[in-house]
N, C-alpha and C. Protein backbone atom coordinates (compact mmCIF):
# COMPACT_ATOMS: atom_id res chain seq x y z
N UNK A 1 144.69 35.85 126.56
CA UNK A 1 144.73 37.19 127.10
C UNK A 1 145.93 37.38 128.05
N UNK A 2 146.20 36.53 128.90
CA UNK A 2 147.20 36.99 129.43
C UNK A 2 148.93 36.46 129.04
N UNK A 3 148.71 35.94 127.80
CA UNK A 3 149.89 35.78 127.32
C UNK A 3 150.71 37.11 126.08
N UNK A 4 149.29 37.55 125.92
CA UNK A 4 148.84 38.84 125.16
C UNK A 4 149.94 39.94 126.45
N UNK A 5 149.09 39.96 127.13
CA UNK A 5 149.32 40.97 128.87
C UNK A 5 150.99 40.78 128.74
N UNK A 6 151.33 39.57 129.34
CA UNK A 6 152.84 39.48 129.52
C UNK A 6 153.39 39.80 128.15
N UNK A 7 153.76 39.05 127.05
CA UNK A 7 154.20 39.55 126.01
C UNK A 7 154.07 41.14 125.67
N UNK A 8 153.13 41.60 125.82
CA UNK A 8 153.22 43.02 126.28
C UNK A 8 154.48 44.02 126.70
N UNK A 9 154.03 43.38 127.90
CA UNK A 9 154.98 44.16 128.96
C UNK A 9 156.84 43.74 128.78
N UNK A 10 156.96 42.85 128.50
CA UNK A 10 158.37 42.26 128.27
C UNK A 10 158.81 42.86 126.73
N UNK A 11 157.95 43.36 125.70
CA UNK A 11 158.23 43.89 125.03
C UNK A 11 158.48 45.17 125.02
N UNK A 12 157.96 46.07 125.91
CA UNK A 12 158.20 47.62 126.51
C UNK A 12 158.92 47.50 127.06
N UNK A 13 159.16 46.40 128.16
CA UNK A 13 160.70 46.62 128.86
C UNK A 13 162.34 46.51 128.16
N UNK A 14 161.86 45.33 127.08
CA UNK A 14 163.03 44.99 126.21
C UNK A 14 162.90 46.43 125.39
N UNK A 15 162.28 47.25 124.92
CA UNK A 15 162.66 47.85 123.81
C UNK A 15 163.56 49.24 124.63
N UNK A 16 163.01 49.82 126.26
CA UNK A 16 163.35 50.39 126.54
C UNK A 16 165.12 50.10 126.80
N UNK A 17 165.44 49.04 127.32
CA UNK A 17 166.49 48.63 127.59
C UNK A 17 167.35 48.42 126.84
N UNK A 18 167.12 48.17 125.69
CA UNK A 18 167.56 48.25 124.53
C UNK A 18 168.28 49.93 124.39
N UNK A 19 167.25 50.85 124.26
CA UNK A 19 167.57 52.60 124.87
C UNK A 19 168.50 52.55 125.42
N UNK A 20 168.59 52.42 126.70
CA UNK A 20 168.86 52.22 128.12
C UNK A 20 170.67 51.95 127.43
N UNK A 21 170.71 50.92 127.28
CA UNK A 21 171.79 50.35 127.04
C UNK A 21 172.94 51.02 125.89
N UNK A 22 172.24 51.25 124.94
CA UNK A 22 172.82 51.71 123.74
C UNK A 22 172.71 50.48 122.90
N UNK A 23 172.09 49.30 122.52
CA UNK A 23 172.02 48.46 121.59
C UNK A 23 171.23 48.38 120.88
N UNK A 24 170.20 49.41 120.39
CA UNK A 24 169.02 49.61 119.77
C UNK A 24 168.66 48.47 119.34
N UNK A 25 168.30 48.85 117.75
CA UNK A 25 167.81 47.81 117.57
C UNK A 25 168.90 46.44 116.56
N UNK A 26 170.46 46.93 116.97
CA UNK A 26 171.02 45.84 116.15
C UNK A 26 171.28 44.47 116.52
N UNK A 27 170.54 44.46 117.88
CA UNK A 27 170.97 43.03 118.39
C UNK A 27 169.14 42.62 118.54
N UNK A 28 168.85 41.30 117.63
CA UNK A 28 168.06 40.47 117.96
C UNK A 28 167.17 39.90 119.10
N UNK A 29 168.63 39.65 120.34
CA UNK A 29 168.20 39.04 121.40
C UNK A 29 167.98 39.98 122.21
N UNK A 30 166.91 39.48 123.16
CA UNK A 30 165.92 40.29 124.05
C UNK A 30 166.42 40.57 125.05
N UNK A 31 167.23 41.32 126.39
CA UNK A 31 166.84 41.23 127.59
C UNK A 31 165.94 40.29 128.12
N UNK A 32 164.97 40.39 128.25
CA UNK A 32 163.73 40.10 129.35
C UNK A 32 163.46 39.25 128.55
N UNK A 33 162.91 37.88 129.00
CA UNK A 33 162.82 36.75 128.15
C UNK A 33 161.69 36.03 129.09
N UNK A 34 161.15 35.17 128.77
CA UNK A 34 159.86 33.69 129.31
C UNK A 34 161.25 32.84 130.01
N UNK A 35 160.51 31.72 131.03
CA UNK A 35 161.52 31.39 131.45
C UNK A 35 161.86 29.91 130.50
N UNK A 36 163.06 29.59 130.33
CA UNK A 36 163.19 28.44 129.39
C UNK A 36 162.49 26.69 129.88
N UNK A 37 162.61 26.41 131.00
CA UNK A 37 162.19 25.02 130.41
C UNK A 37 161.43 25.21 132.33
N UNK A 38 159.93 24.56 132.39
CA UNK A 38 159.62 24.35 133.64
C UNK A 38 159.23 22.56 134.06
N UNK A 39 159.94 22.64 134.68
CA UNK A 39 159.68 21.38 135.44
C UNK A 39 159.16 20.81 136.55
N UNK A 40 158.61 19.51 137.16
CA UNK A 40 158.80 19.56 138.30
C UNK A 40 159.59 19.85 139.53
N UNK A 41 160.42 20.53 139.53
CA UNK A 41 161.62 20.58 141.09
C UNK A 41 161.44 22.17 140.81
N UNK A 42 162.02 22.41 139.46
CA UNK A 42 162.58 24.13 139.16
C UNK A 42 162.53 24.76 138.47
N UNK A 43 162.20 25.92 138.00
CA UNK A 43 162.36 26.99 136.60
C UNK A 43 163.74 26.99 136.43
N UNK A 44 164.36 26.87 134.62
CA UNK A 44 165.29 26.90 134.56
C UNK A 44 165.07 28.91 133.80
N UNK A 45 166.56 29.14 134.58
CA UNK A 45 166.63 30.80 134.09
C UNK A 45 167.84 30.63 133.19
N UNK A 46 168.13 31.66 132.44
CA UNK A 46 169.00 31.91 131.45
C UNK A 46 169.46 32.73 131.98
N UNK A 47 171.22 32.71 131.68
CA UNK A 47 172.34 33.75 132.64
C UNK A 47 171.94 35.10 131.72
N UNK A 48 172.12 35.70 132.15
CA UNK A 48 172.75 37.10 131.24
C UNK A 48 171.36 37.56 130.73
N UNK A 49 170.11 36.80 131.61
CA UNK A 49 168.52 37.90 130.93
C UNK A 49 168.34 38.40 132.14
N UNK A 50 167.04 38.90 132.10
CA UNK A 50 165.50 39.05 132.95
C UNK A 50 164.88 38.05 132.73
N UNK A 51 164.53 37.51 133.52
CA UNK A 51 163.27 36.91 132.82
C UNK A 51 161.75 37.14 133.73
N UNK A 52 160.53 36.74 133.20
CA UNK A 52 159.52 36.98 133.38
C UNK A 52 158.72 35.97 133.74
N UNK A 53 158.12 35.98 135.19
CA UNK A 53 157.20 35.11 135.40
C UNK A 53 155.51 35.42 136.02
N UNK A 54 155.15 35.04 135.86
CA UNK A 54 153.32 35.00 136.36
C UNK A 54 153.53 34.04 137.49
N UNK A 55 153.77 34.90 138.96
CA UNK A 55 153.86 34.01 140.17
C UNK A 55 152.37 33.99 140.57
N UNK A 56 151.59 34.64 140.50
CA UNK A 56 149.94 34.65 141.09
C UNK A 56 148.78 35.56 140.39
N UNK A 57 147.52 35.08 140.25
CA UNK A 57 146.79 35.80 139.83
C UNK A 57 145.50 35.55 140.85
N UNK A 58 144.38 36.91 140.98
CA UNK A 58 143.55 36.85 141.65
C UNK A 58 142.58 37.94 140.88
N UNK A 59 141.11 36.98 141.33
CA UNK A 59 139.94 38.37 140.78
C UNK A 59 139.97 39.39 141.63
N UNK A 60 139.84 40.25 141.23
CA UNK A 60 138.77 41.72 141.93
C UNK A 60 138.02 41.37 141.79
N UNK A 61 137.95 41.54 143.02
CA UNK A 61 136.66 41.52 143.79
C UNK A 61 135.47 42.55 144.02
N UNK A 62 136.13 44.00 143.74
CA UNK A 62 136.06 45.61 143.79
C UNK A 62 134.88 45.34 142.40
N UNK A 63 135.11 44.82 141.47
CA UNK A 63 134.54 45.42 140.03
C UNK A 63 133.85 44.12 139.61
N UNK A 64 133.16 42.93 140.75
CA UNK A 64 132.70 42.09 139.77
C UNK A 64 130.85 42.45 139.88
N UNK A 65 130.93 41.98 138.37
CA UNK A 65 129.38 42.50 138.32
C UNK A 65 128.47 41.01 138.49
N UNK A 66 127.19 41.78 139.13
CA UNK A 66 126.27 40.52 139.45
C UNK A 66 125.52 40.02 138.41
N UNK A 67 125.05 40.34 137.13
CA UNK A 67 123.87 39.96 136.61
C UNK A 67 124.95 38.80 135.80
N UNK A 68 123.75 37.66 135.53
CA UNK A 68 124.30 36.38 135.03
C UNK A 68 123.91 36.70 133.33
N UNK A 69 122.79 37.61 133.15
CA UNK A 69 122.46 37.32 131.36
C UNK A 69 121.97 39.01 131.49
N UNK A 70 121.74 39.03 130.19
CA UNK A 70 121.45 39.90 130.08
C UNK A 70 120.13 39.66 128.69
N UNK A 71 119.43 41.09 128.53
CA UNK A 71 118.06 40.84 127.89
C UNK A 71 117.79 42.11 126.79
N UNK A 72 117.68 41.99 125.62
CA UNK A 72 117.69 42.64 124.53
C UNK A 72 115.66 42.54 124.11
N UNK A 73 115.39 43.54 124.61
CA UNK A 73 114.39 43.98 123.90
C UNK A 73 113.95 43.97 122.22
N UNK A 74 114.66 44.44 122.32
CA UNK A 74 114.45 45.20 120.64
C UNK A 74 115.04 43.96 120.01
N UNK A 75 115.84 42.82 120.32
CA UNK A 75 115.64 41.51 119.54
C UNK A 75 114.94 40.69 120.22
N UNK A 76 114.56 40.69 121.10
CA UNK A 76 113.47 39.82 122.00
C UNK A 76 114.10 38.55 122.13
N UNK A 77 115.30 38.59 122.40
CA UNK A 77 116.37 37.61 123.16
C UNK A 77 116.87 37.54 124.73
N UNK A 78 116.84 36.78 125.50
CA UNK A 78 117.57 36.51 126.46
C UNK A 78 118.91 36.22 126.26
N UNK A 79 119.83 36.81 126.31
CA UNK A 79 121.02 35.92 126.00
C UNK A 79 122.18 35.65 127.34
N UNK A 80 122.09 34.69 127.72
CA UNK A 80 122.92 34.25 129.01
C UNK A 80 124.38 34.44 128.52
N UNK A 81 125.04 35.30 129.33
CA UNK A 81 126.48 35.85 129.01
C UNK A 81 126.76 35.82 130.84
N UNK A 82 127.49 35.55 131.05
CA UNK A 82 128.58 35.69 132.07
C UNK A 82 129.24 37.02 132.40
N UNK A 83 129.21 37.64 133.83
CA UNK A 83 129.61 39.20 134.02
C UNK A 83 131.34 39.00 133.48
N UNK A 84 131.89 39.87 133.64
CA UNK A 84 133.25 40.04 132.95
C UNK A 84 133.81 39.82 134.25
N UNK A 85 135.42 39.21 133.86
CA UNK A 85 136.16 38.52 134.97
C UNK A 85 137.24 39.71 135.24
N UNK A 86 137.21 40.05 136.35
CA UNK A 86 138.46 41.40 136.19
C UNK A 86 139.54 40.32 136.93
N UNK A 87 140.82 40.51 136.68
CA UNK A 87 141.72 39.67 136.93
C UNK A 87 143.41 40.43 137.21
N UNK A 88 143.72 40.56 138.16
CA UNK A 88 145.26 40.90 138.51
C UNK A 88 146.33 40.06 138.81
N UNK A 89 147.31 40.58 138.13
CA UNK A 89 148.56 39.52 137.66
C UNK A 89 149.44 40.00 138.56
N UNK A 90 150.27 38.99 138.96
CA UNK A 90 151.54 39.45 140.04
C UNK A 90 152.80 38.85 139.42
N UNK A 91 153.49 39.48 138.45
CA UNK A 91 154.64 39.55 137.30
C UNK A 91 155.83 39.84 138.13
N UNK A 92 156.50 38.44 138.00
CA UNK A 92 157.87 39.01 138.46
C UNK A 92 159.14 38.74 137.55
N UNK A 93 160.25 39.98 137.79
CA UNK A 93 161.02 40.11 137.07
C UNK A 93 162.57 39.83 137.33
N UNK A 94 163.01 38.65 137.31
CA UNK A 94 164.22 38.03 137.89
C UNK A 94 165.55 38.12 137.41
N UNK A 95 166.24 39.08 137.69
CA UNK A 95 167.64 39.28 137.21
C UNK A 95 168.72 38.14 137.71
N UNK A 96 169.09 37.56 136.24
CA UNK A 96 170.39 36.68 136.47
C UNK A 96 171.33 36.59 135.69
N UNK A 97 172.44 37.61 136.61
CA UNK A 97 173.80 37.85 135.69
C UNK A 97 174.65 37.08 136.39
N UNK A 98 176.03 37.04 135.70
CA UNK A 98 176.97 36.41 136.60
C UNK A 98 177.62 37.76 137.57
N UNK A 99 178.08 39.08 136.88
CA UNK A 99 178.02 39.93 138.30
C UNK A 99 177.01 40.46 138.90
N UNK A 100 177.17 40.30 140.23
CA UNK A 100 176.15 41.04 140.78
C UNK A 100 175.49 42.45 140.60
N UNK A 101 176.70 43.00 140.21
CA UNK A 101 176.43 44.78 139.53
C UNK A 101 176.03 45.06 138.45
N UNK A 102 176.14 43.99 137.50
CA UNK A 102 175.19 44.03 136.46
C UNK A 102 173.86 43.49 136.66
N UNK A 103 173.74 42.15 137.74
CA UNK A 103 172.30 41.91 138.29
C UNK A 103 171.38 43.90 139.17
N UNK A 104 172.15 44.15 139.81
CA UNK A 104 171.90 45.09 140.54
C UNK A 104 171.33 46.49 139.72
N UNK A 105 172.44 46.94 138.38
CA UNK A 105 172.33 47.51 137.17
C UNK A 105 170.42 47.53 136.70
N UNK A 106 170.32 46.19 136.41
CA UNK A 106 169.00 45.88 135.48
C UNK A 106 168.30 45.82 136.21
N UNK A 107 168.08 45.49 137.86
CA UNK A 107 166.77 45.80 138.14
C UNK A 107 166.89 47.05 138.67
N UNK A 108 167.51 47.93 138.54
CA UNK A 108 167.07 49.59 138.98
C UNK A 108 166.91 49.64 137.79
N UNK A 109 167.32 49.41 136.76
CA UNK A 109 166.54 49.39 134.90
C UNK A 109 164.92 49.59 135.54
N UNK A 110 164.75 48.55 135.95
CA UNK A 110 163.21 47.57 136.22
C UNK A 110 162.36 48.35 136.57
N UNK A 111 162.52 49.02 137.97
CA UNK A 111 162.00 49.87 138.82
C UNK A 111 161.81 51.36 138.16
N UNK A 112 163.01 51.45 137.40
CA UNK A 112 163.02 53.21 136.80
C UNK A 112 161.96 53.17 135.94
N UNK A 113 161.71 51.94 134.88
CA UNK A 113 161.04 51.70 133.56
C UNK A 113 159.71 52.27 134.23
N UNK A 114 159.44 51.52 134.96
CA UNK A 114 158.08 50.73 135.93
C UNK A 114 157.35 52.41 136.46
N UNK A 115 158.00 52.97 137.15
CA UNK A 115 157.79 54.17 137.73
C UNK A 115 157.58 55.14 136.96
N UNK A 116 158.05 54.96 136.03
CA UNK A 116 158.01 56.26 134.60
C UNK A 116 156.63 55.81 134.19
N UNK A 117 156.84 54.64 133.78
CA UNK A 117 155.33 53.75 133.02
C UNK A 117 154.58 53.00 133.73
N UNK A 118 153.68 53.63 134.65
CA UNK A 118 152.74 52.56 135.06
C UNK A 118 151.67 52.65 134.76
N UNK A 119 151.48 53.31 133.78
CA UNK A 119 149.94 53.40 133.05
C UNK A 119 150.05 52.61 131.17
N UNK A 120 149.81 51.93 131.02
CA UNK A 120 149.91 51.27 129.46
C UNK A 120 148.01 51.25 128.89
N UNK A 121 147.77 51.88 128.14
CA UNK A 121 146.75 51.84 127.04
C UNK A 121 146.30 51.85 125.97
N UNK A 122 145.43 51.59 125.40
CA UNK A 122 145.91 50.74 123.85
C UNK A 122 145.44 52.29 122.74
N UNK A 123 145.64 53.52 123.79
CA UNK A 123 145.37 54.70 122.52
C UNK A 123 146.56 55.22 122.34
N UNK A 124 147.57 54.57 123.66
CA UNK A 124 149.05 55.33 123.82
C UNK A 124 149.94 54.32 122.87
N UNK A 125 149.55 53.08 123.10
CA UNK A 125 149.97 51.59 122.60
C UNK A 125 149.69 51.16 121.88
N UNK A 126 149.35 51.73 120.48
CA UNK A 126 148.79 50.39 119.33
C UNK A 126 149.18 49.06 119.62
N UNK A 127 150.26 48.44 120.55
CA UNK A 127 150.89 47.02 120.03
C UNK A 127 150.21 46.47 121.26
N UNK A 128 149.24 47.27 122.24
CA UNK A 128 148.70 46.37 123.56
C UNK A 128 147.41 45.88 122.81
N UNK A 129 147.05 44.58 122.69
CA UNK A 129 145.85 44.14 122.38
C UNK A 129 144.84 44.79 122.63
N UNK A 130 143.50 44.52 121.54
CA UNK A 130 142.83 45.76 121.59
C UNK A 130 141.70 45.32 122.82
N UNK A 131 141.51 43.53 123.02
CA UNK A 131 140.85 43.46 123.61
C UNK A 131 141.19 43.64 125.64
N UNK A 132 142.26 44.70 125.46
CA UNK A 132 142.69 45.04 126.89
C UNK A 132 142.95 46.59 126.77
N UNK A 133 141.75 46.92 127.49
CA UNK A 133 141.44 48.20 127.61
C UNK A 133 143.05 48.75 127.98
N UNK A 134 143.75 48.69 129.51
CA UNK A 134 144.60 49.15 129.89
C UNK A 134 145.54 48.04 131.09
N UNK A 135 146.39 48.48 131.12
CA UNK A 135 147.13 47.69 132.24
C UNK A 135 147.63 48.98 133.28
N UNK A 136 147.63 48.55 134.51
CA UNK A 136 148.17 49.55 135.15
C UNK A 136 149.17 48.26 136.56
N UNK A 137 150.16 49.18 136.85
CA UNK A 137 151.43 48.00 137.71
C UNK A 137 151.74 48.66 139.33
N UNK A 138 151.56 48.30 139.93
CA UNK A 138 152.09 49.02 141.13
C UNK A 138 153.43 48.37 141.89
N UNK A 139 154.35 48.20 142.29
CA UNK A 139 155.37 47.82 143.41
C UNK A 139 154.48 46.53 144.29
N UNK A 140 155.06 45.64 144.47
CA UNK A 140 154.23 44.55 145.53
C UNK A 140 155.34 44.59 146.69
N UNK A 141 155.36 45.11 148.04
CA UNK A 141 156.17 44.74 148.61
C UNK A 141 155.88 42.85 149.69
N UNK A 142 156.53 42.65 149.10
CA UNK A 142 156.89 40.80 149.65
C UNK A 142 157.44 40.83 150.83
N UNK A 143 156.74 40.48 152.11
CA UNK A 143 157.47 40.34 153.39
C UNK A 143 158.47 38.89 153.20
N UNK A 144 159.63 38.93 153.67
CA UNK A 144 160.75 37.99 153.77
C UNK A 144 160.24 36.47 153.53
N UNK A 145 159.20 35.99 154.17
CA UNK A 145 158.32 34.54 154.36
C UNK A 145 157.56 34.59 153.16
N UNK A 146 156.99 35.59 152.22
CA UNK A 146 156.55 35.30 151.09
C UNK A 146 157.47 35.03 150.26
N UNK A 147 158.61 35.93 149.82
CA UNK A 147 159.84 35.88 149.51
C UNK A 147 160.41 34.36 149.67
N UNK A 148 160.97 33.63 150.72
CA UNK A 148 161.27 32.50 151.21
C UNK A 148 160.14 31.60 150.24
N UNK A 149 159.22 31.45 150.42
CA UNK A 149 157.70 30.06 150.28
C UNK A 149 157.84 30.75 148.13
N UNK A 150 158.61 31.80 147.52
CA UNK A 150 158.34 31.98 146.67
C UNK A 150 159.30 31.04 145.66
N UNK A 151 160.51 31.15 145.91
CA UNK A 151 161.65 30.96 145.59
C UNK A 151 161.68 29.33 145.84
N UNK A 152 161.28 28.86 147.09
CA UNK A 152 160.90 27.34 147.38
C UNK A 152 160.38 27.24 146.59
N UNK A 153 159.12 27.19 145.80
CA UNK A 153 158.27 26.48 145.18
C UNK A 153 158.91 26.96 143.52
N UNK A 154 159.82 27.58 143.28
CA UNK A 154 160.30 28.06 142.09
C UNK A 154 161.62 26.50 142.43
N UNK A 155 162.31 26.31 142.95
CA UNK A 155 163.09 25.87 143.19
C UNK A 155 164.54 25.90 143.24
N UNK A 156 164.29 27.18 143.47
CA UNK A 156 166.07 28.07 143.37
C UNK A 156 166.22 28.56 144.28
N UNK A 157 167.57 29.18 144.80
CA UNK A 157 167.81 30.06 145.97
C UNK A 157 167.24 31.38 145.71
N UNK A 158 166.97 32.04 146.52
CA UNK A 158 166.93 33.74 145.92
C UNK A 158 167.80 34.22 144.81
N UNK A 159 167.47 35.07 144.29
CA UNK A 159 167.72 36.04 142.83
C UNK A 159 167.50 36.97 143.28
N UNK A 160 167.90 38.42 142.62
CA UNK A 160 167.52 39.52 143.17
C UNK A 160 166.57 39.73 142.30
N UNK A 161 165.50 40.41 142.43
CA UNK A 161 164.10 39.68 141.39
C UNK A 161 162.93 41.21 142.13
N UNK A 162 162.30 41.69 141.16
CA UNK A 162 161.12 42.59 141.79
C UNK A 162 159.31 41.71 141.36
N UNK A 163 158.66 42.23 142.09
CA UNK A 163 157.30 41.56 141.59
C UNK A 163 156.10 43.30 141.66
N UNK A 164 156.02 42.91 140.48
CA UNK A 164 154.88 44.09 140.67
C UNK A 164 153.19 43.29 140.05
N UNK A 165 152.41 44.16 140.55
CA UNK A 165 150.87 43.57 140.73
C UNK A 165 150.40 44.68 139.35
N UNK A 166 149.96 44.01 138.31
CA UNK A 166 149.27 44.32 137.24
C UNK A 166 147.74 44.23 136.87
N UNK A 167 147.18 45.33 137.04
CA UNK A 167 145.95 45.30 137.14
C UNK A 167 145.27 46.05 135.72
N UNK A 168 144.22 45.30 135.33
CA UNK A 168 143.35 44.84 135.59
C UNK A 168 143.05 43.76 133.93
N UNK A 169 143.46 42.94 133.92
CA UNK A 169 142.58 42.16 132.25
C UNK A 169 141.37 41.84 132.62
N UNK A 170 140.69 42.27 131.56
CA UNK A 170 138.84 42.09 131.93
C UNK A 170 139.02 40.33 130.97
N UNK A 171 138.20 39.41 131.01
CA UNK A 171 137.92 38.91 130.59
C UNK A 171 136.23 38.61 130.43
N UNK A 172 136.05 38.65 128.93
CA UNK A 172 134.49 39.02 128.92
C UNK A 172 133.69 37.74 128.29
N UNK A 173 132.97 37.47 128.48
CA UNK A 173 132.29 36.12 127.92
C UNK A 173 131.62 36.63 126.34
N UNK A 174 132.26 36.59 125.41
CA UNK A 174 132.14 36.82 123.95
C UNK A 174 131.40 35.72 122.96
N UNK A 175 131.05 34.51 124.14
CA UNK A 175 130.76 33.16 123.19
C UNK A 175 129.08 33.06 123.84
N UNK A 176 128.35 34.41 124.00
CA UNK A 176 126.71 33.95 124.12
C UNK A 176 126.24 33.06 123.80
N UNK A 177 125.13 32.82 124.48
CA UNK A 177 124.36 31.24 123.99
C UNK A 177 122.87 32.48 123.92
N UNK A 178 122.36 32.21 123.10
CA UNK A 178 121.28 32.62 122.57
C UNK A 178 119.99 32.20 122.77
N UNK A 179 119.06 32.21 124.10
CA UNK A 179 118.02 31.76 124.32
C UNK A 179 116.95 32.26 123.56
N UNK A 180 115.75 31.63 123.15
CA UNK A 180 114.73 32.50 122.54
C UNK A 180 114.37 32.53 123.62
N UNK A 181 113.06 33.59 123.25
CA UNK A 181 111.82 34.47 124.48
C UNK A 181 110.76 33.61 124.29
N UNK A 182 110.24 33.45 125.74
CA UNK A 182 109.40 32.52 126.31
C UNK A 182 107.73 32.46 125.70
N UNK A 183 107.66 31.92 125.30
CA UNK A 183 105.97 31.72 124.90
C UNK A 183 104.74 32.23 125.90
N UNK A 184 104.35 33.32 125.65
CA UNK A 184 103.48 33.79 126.86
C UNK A 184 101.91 33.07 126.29
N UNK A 185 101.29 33.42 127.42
CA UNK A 185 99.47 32.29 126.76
C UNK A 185 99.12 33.16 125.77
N UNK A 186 99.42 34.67 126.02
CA UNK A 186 98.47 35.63 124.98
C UNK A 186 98.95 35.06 123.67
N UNK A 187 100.55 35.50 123.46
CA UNK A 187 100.97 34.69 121.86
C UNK A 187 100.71 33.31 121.32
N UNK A 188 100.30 32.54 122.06
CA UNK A 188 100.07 31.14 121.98
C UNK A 188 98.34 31.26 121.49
N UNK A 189 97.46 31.57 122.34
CA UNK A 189 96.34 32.42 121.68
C UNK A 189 95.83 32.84 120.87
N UNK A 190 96.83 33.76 119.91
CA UNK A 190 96.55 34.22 119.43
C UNK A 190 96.87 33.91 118.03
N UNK A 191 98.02 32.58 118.01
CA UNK A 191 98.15 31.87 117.02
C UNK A 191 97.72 31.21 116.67
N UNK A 192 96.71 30.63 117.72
CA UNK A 192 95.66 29.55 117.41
C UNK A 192 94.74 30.06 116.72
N UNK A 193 94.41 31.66 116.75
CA UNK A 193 92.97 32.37 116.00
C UNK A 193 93.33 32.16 114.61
């Protein structure tokens, strides 16, 4: 699901930019790309993309539901299912050109795309998976020390780079376990007659 989510979004951004640019669709290669090789020390980036990373994810907390199973009458099943996981992604988008004005160029790309489109749904979107209702993105502003502790643990100096917070992939427990219904004395009873 959330490779679904990102592939997504890197595909709306590449196609727009593509627009954007004037290279429709005769050039192959993408803008906005996965990052190429991760290692222990550093993400390696590719000159001349975007690229795309999943720096953090966290549940909502706002939308989680309490019941652990749920109970079907009319098949006279218990079936233990798990509430649905609501989950927000914090996607960031790292421009690395060799000029700076073309770094500078693509992420006001980033921001313009972003602001036009921050609503994605799969009645507007045939190509957003069906099992994701919608995505919606807001601006994350990063105080300087998050910024700093981000880039450390990436293992590069700063990039000029935006992060926006993508909300919401449900993840739903689809793999029930199927309890039967409990033997009461009356039915037991009454099988014995």
């Amino acid at each position: 699901m959330l490779d679904s989510a990102l592939s997504f979004l890197k595909q709306q951004l590449n196609d727009y930019l593509k627009i954007k640019t004037g290279t429709g669709e005769d050039t192959e290669d993408p803008f906005v790309k996965f990052i190429l090789d991760q290692n222990e020390t550093k993400i390696d980036l590719e000159k001349g993309k975007i690229t795309i990373l999943l720096v953090n994810l966290e549940e909502e907390q706002l939308f989680r539901a309490g019941a652990a199973s749920s109970n079907s009458i009319a098949k006279r099943t218990n079936s233990q299912t798990n509430p649905d996981l609501y989950i927000n992604l914090y996607i960031m988008f790292v421009c690395f050109f060799a000029r700076y004005e073309d770094t500078l160029k693509y992420l006001s790309s980033i921001i313009k795309f972003f602001q036009s489109h921050r609503l994605f749904e799969g009645k507007n979107h045939p190509t957003l998976n069906p099992d994701i209702e919608k995505l919606t993105l807001e601006l994350v502003n990063s105080p300087f020390s998050e910024q700093k502790d981000i880039w450390s643990l990436l293992g590069r100096p700063f990039i000029p780079s935006v992060i926006y917070k993508v909300r919401m992939v449900v993840f739903k427990d689809r793999d029930t376990l199927e309890v039967p219904p409990t033997i009461t004395e009356t039915q037991l009873i009454s099988s014995q007659l």
